[in-house]
Protein backbone atom coordinates (compact mmCIF):
# COMPACT_ATOMS: atom_id res chain seq x y z
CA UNK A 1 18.12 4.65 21.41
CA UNK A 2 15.06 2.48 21.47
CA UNK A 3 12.70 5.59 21.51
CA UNK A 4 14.42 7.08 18.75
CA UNK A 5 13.65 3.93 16.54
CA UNK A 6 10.10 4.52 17.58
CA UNK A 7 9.58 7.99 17.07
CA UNK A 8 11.21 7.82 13.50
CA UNK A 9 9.00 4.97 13.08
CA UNK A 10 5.69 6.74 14.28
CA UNK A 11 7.08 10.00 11.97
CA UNK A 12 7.43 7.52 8.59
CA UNK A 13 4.17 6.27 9.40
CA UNK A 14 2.79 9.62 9.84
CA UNK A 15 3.72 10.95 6.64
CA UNK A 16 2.58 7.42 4.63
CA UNK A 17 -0.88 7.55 6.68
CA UNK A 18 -1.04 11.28 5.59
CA UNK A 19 0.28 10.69 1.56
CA UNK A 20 -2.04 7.78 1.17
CA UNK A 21 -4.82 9.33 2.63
CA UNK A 22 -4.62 12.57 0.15
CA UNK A 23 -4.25 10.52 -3.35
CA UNK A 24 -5.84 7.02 -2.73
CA UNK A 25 -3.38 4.03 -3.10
CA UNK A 26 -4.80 0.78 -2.99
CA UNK A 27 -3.30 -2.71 -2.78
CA UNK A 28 -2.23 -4.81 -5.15
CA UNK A 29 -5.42 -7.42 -4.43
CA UNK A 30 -7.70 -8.80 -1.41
CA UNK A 31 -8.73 -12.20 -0.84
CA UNK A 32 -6.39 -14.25 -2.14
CA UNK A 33 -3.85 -14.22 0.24
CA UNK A 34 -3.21 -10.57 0.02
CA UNK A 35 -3.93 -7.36 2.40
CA UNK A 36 -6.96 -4.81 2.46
CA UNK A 37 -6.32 -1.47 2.66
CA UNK A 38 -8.80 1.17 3.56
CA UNK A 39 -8.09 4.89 4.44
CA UNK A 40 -9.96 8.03 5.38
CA UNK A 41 -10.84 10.46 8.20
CA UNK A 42 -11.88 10.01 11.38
CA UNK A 43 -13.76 11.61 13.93
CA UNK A 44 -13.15 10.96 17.56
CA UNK A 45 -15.17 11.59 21.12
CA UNK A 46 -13.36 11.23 24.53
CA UNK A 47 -15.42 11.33 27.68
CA UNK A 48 -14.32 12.48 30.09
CA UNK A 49 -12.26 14.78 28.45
CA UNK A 50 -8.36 14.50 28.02
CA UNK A 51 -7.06 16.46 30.33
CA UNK A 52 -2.91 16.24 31.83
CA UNK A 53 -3.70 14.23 34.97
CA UNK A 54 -4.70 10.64 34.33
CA UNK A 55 -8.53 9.73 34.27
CA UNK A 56 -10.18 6.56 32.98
CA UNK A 57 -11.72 7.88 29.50
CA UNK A 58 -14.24 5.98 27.04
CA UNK A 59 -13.12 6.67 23.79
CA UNK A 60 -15.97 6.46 20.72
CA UNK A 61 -14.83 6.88 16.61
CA UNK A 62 -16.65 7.12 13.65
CA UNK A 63 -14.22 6.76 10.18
CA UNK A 64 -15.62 6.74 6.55
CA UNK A 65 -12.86 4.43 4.37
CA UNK A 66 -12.16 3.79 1.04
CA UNK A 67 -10.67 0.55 0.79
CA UNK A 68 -8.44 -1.15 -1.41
CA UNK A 69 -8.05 -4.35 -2.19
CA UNK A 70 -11.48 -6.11 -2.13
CA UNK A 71 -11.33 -8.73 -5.08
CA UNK A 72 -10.48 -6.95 -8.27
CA UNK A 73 -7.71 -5.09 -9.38
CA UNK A 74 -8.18 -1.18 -9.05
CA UNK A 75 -11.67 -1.72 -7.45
CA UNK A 76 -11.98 0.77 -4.27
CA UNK A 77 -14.96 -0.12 -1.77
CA UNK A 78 -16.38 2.44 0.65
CA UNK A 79 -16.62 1.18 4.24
CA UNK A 80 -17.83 2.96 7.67
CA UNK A 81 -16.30 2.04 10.76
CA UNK A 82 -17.45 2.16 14.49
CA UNK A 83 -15.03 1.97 17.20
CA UNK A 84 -15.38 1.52 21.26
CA UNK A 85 -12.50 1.33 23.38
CA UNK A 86 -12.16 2.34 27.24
CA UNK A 87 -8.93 3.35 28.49
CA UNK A 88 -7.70 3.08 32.33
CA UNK A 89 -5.68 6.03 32.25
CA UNK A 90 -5.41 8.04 29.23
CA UNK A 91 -4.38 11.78 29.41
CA UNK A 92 -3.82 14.96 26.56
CA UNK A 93 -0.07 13.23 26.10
CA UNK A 94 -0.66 9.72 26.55
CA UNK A 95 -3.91 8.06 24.64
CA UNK A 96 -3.40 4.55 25.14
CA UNK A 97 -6.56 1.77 25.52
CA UNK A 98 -5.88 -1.85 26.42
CA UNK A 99 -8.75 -2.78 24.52
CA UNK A 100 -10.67 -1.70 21.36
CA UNK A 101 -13.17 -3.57 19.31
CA UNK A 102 -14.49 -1.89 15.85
CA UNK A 103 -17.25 -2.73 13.44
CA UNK A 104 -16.35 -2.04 9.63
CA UNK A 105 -19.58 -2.19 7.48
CA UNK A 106 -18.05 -2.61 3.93
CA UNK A 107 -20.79 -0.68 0.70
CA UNK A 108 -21.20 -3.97 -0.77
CA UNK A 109 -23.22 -5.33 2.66
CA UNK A 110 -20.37 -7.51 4.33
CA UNK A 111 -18.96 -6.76 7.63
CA UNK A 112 -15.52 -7.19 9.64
CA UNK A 113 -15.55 -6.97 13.78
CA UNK A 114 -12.28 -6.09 14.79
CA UNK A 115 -10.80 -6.90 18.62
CA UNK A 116 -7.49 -4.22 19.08
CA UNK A 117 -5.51 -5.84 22.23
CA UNK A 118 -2.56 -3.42 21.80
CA UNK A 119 -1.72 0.32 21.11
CA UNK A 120 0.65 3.05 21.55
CA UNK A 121 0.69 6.43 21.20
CA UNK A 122 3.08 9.52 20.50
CA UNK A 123 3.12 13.16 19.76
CA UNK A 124 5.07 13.59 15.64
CA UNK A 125 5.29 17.50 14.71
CA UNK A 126 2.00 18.56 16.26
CA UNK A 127 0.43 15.70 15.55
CA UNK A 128 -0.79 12.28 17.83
CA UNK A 129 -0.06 9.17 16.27
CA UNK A 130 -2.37 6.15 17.56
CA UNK A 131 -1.21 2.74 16.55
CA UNK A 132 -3.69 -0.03 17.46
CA UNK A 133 -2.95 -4.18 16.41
CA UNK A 134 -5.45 -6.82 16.78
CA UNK A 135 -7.65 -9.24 14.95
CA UNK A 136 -10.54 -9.84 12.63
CA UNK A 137 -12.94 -11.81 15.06
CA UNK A 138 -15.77 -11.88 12.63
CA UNK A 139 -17.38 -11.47 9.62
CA UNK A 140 -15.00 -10.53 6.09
CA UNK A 141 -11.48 -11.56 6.84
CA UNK A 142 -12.28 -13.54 9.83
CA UNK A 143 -8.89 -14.69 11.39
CA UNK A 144 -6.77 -11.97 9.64
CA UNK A 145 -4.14 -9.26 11.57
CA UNK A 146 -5.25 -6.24 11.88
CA UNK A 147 -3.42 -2.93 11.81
CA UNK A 148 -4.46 0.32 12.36
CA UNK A 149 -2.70 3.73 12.78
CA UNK A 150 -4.65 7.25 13.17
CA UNK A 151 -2.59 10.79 12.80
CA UNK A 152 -5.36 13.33 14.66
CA UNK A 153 -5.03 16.71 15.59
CA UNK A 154 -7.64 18.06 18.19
CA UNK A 155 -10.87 19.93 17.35
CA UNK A 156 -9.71 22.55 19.63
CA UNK A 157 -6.62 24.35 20.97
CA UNK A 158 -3.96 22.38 23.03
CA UNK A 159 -5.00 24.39 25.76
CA UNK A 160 -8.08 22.47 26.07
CA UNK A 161 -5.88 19.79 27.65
CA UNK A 162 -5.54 22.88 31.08
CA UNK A 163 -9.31 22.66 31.60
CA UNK A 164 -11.67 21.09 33.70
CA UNK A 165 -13.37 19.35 30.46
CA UNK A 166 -10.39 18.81 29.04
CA UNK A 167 -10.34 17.87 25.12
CA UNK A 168 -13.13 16.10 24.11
CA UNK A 169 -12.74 15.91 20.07
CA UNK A 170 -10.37 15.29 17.70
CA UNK A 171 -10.39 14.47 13.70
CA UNK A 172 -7.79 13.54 11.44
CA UNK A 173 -6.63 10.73 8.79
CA UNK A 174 -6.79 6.76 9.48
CA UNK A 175 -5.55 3.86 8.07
CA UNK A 176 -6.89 0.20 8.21
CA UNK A 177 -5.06 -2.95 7.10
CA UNK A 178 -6.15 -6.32 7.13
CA UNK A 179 -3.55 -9.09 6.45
CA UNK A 180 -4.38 -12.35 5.68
């Protein structure tokens, strides 16, 4: 019953990541007590591949946002993000990582380092759902929860998953929140 109440979950948050990311919906305001939004796509490197039998795997990201949220009302400010994480046993099915840390660079020159400490993962209708929680250890927002959920689909076929170098891209949409 309990995995039914998380796959719904993963499949609402799918299609919100995936609505939000298509027409840009920002929050209501930033600073003042009030979340940070930022959305857009992501592009991600495994190594060594994802393959079906466990392996440690390094996982690297690059995401361009647009973020929501940032002082005034209706103002949207790009943002890059850079995220690390190494995972002890990740495979094609399972993409989990203990441990992430990501750098957002925000277009007006301030900055947010972000420590993940927990995720889960699950396959929705052809797509992987990543959800990663943590905290903004630095920089804008210092202090602040941090949420972040990524719908990918692979660069190449599933079948990638049956070779020896496994599957070593994948792109798709990502969201960022940042609670106060």
């Amino acid at each position: 019953m309990a995995l039914g109440r998380h796959v719904a979950g993963m499949v609402m948050c799918a299609t919100a990541l995936v609505g939000t990311s298509v027409g840009w919906v920002p929050s209501a305001q930033a600073h003042g007590g009030e979340a940070v939004v930022c959305a857009g796509r992501e592009s991600i490197a495994f190594s060594p591949g994802l393959t079906l039998a466990s392996r440690p795997t390094d996982v690297t990201a690059r995401a361009a946002y647009r973020c929501g949220g940032s002082g005034a009302p209706g103002q949207v400010l790009t943002a890059e993000g850079r995220l690390s994480a190494h995972s002890p046993e990740s495979t094609c099915v399972t993409l989990n990582s203990g441990r992430a840390r990501e750098t957002v660079r925000y277009g007006d020159g301030s900055a947010s380092e972000i420590t993940y400490t927990r995720s889960s993962a699950g396959r929705v209708a052809g797509l992987t759902v990543v959800r990663m929680t943590g905290t903004v250890t630095e920089g804008r927002g210092k202090g602040s929860a941090a949420d972040r959920t990524i719908a990918l689909l692979p660069h190449t076929l599933p079948t990638a998953c049956l070779t020896p170098e496994g599957l070593q891209q994948a792109a798709g949409r990502v969201q960022l929140e940042i609670h106060p």
